[in-house]
N, C-alpha and C. Protein backbone atom coordinates (compact mmCIF):
# COMPACT_ATOMS: atom_id res chain seq x y z
N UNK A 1 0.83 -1.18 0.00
CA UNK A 1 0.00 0.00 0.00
C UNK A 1 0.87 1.24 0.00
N UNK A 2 1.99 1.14 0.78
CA UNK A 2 2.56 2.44 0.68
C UNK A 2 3.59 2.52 -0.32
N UNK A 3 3.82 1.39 -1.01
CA UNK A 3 4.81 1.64 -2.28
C UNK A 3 3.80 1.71 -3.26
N UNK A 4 2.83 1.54 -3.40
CA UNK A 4 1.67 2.50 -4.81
C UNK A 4 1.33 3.49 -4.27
N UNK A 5 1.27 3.85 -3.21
CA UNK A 5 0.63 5.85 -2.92
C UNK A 5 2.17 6.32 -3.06
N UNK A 6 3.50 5.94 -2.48
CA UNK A 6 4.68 6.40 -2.97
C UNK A 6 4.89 6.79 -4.88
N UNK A 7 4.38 5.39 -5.84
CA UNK A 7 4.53 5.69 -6.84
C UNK A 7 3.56 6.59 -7.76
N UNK A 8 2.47 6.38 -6.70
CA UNK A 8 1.34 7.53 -7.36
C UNK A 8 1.76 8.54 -7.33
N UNK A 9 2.39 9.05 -6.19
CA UNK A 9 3.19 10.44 -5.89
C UNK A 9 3.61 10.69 -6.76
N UNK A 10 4.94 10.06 -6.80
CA UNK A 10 6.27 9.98 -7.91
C UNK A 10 5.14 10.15 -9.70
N UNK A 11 4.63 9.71 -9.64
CA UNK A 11 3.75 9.71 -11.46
C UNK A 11 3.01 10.76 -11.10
N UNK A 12 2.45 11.45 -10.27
CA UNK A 12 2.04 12.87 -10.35
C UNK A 12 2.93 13.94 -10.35
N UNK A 13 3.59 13.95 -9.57
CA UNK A 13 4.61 14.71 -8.99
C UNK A 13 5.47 14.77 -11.00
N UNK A 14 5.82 13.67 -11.40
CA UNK A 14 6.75 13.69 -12.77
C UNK A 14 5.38 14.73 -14.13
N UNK A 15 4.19 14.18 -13.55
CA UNK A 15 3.01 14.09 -14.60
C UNK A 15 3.62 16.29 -14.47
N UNK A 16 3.22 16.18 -13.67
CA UNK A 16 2.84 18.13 -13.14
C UNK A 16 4.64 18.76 -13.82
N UNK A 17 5.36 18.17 -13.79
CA UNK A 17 6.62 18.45 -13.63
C UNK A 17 6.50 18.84 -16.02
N UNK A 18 5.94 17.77 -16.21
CA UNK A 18 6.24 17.41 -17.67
C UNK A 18 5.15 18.30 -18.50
N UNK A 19 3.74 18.77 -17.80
CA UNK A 19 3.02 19.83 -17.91
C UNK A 19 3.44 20.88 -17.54
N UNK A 20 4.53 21.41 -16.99
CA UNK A 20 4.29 22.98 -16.78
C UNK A 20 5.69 23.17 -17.62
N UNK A 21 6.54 21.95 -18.27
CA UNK A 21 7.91 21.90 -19.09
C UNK A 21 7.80 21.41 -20.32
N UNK A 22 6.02 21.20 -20.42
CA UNK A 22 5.77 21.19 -21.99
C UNK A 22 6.01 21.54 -23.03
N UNK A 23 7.20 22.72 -23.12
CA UNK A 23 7.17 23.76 -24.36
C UNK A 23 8.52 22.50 -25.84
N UNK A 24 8.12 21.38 -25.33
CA UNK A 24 9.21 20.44 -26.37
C UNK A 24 8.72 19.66 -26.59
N UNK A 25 9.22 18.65 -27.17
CA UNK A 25 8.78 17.33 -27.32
C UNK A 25 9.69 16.07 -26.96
N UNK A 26 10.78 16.83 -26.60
CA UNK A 26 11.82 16.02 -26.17
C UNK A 26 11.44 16.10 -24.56
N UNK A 27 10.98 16.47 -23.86
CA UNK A 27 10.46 16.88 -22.71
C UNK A 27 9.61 15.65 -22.07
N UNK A 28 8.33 16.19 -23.51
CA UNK A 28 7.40 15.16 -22.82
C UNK A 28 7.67 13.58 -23.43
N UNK A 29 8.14 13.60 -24.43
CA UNK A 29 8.62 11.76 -24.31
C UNK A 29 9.55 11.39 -23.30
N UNK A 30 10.45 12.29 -22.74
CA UNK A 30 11.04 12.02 -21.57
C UNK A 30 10.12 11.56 -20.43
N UNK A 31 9.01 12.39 -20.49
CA UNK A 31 8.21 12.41 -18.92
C UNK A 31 7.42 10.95 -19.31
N UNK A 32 7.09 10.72 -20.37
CA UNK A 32 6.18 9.88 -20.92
C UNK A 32 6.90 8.29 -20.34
N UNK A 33 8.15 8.20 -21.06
CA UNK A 33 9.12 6.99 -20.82
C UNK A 33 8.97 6.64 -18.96
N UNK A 34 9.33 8.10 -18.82
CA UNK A 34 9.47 7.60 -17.38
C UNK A 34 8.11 7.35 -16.45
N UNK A 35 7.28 7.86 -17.15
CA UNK A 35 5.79 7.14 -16.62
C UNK A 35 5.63 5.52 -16.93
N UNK A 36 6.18 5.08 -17.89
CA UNK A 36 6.15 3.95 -18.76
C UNK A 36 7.05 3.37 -17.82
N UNK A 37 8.53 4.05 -16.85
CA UNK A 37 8.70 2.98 -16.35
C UNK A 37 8.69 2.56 -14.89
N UNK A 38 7.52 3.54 -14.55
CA UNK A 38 7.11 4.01 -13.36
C UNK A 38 6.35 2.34 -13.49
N UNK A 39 5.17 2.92 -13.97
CA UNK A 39 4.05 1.69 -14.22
C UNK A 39 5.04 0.01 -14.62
N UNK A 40 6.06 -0.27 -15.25
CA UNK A 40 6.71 -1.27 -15.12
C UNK A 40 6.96 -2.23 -14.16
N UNK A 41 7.87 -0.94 -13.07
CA UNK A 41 8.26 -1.45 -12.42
C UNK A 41 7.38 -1.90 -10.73
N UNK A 42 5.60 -1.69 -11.00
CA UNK A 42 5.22 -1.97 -10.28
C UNK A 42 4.97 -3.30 -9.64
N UNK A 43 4.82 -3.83 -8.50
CA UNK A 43 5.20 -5.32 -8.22
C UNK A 43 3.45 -5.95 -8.92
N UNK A 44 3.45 -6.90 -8.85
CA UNK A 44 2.03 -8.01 -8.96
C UNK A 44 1.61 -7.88 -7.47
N UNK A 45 0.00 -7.74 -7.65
CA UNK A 45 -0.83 -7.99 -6.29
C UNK A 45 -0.57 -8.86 -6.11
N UNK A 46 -0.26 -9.53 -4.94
CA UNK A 46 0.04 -11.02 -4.51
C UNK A 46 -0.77 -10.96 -3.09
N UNK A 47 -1.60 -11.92 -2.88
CA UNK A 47 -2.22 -11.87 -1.18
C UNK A 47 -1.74 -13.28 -0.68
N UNK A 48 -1.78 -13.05 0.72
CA UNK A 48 -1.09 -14.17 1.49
C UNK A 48 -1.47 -15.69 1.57
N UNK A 49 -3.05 -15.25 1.06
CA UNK A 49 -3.04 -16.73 0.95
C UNK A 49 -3.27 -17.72 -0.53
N UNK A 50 -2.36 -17.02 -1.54
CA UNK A 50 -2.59 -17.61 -2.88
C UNK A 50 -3.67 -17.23 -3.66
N UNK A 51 -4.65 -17.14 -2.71
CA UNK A 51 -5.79 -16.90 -3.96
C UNK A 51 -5.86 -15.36 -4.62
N UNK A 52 -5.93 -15.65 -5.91
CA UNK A 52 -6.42 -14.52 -6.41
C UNK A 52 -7.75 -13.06 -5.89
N UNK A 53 -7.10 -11.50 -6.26
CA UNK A 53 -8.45 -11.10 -5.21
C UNK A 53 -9.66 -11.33 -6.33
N UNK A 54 -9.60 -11.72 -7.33
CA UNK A 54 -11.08 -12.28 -8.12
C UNK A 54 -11.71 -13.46 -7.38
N UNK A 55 -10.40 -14.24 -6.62
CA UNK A 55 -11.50 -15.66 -5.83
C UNK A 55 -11.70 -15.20 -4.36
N UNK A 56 -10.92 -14.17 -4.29
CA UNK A 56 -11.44 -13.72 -2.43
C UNK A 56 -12.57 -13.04 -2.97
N UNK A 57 -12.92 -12.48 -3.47
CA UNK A 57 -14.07 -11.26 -3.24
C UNK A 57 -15.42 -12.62 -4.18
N UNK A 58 -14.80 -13.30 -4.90
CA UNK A 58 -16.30 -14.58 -5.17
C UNK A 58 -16.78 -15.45 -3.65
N UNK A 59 -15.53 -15.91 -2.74
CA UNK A 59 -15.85 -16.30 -1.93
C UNK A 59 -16.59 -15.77 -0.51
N UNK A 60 -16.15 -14.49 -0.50
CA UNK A 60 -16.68 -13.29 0.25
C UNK A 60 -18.40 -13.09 -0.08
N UNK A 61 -18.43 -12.97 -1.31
CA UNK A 61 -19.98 -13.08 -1.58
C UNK A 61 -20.56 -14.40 -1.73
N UNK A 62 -19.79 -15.16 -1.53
CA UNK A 62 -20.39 -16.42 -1.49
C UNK A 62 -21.18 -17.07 0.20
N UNK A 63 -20.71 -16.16 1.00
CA UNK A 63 -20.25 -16.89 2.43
C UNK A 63 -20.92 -15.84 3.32
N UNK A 64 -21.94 -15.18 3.09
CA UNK A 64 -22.76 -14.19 3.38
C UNK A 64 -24.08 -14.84 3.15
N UNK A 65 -25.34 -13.81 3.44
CA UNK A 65 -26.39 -13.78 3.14
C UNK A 65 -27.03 -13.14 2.03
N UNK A 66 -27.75 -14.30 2.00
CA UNK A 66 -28.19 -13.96 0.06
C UNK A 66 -28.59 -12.12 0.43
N UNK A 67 -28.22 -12.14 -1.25
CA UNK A 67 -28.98 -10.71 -1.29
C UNK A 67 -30.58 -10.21 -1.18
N UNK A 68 -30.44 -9.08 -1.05
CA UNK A 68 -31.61 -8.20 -0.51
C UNK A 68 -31.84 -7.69 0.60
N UNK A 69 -32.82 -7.01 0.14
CA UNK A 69 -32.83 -5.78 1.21
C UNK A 69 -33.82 -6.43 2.62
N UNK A 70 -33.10 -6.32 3.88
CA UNK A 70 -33.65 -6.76 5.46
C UNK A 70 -33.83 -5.27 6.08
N UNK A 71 -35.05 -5.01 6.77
CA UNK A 71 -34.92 -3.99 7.29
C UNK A 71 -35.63 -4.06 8.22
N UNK A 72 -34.90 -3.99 9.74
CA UNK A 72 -35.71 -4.52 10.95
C UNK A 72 -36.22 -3.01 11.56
N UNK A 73 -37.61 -3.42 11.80
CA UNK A 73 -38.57 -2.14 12.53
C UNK A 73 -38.21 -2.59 14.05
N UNK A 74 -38.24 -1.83 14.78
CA UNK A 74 -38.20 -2.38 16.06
C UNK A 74 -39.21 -0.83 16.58
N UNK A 75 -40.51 -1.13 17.23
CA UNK A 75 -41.22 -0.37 17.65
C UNK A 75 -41.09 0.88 18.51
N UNK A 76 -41.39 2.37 18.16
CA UNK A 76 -41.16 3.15 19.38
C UNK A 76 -41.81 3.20 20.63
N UNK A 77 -41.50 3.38 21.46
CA UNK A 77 -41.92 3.39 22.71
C UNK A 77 -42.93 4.50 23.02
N UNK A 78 -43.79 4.20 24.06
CA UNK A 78 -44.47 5.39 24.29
C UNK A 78 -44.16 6.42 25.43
N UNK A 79 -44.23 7.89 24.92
CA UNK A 79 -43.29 8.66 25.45
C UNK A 79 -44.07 8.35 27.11
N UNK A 80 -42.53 8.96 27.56
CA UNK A 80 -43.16 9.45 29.44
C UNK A 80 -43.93 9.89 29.89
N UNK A 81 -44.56 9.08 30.84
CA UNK A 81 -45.46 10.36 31.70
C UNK A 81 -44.86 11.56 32.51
């Protein structure tokens, strides 16, 4: 988590840098590449226990209560005397 909000930084921080040094084109394929190897060098989601998060979040909805909407009334009281 904190090495993608680090590289989000870093790819904004380059993005803003390559917009306000726009006046080339040698500039922005520079900024471009290095966005290209920003996004490269990001790692693979990996979770601890093997499964993919496409089979955690199937099993997550699997292992719940069916859908729809429950909505418990629970009666008001009658005020104080």
């Amino acid at each position: 988590m904190k090495t993608s909000f680090h590289l989000a930084l870093l790819l904004l921080v380059s993005l803003n840098a390559s917009l306000s040094a726009a006046d080339s084109d040698d500039k922005l394929d520079a900024a471009k590449k290095l966005v290209e190897r920003i996004s490269e060098a990001q790692p693979p989601r990996e979770t601890g226990s093997g499964r993919t998060p496409e089979q955690a979040i199937k099993e997550y909805k699997e292992s719940g209560r069916a859908p729809g909407i429950r909505l418990e009334v629970h009666p008001v009281p009658p005020p104080a005397p």
